[in-house]
Protein backbone atom coordinates (compact mmCIF):
# COMPACT_ATOMS: atom_id res chain seq x y z
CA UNK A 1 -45.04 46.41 -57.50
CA UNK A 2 -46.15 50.34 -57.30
CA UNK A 3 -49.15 50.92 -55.19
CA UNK A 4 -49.58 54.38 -56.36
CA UNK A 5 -49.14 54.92 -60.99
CA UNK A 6 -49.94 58.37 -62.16
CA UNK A 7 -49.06 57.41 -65.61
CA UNK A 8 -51.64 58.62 -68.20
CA UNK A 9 -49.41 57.58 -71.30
CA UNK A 10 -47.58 54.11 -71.39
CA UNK A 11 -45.49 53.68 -74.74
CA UNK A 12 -43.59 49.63 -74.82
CA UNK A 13 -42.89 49.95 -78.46
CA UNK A 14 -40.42 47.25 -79.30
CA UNK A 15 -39.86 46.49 -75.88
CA UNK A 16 -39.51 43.04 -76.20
CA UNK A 17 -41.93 42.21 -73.53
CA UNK A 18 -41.29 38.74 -71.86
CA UNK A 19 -44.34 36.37 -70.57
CA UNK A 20 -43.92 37.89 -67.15
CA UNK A 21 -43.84 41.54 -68.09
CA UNK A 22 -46.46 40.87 -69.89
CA UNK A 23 -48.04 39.83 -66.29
CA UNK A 24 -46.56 42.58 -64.65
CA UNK A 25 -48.37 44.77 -67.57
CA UNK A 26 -52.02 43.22 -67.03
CA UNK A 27 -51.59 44.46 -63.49
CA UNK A 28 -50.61 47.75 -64.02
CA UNK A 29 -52.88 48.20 -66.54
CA UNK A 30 -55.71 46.90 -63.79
CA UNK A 31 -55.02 48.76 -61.12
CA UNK A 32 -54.18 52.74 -62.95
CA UNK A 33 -56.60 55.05 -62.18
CA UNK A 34 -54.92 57.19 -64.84
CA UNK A 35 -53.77 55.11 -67.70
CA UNK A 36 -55.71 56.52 -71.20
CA UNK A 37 -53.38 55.40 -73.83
CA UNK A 38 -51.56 52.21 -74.19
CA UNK A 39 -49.18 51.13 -77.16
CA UNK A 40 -47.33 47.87 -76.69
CA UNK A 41 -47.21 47.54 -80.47
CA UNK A 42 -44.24 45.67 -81.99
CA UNK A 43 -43.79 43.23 -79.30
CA UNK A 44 -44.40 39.90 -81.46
CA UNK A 45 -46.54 38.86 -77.85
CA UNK A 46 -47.32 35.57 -77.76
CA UNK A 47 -48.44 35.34 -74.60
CA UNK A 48 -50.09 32.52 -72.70
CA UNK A 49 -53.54 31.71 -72.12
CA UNK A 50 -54.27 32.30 -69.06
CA UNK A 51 -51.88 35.64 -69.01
CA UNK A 52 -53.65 36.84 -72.23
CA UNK A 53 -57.37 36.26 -71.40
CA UNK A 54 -56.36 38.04 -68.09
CA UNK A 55 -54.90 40.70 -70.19
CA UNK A 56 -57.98 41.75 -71.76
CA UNK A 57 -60.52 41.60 -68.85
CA UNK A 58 -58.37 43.77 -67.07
CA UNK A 59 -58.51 46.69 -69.50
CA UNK A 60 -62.18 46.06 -70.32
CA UNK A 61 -62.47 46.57 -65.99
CA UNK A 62 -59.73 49.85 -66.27
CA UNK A 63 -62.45 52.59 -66.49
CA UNK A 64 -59.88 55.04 -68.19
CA UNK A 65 -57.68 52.81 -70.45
CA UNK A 66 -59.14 54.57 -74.33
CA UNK A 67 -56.83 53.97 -76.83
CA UNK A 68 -55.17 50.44 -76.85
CA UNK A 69 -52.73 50.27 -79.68
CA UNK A 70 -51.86 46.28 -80.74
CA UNK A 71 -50.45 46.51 -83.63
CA UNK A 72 -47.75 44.10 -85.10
CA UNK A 73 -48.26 41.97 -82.89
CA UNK A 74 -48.30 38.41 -84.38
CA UNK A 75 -51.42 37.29 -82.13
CA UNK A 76 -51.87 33.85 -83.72
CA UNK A 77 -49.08 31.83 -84.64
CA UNK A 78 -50.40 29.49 -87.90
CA UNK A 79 -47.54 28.16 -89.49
CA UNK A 80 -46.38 25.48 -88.19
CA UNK A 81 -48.67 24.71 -85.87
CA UNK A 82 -51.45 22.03 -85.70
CA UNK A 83 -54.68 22.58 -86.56
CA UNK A 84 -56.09 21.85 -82.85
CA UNK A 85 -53.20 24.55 -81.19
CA UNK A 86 -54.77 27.31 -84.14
CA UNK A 87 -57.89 26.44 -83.14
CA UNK A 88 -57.36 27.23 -79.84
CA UNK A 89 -55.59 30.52 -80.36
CA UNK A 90 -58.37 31.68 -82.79
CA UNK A 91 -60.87 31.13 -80.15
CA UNK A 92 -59.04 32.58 -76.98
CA UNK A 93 -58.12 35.71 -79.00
CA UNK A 94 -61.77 36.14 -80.43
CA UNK A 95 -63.23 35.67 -77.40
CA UNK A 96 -60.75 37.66 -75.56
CA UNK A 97 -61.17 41.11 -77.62
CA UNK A 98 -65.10 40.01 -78.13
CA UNK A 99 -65.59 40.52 -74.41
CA UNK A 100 -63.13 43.58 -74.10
CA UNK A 101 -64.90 45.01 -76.34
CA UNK A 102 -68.22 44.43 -75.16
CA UNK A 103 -67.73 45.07 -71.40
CA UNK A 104 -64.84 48.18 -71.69
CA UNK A 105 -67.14 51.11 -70.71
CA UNK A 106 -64.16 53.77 -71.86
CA UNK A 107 -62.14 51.71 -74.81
CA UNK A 108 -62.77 53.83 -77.94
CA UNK A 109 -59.61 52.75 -79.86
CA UNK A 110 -58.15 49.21 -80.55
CA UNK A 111 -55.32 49.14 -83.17
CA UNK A 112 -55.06 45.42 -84.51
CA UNK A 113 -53.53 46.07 -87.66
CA UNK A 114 -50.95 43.66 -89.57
CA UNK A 115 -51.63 40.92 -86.11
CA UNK A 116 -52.47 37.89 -88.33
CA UNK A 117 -55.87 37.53 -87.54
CA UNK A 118 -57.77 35.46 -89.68
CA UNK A 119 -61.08 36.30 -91.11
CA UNK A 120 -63.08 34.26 -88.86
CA UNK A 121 -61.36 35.97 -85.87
CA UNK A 122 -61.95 38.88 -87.56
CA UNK A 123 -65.81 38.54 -87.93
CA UNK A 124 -66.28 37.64 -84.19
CA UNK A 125 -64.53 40.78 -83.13
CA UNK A 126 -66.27 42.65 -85.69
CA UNK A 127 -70.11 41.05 -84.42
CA UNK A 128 -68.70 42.28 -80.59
CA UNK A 129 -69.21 46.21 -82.40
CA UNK A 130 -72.67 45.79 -83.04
């Protein structure tokens, strides 16, 4: 891994971003001193739990990171799944962008368009604003 990232701009559009670049990704994101714009739209992520929670608290702990673009992104996977394994996702990914939200200091951006979030996802985030 690179000790030293000078990268301000990080574009993964379409990059077809596997569970451990996805990883790889949280800690990069982490440790920049530099990074202000992220878009890792278009990557149908579907990452793990652990991997995803750790995901967000390490941009809500980046002290640059302000745009975050996560768009097209199918975030939670209904059909076909059981109703326990939704449940689950609905919660992790509410609570997930709930507390980036509330603890990034420098976020002033978050693109979640067309990422199948379900109203009730939707209102959590949206109570994390206020």
């Amino acid at each position: 891994m690179v000790t030293k990232n000078y990268v301000n701009k990080l574009e993964l559009v379409q990059a077809n971003i596997s569970s451990q670049g996805f990883n790889d990704l949280t800690k990069i994101i982490e440790s920049s001193r530099y990074l202000t714009d992220c878009n890792i739209s278009y990557n149908d992520l579907r990452p793990t739990q652990t991997v995803f929670a750790s995901f967000y608290r390490s941009i809500a702990r980046n002290t640059r990171l302000q745009n975050l673009n996560l768009s097209w992104n199918n975030l939670i996977t209904i059909q076909g799944q059981a109703e326990q394994v939704i449940s689950r996702q609905k919660k992790l990914v509410a609570d997930s962008v709930s507390h980036l939200i509330e603890h990034s200091k420098s976020l002033t951006h978050l693109n979640l368009t067309n990422c199948n979030l379900p109203e009730d996802v939707l209102r959590t985030i949206a109570s994390a604003c206020c």
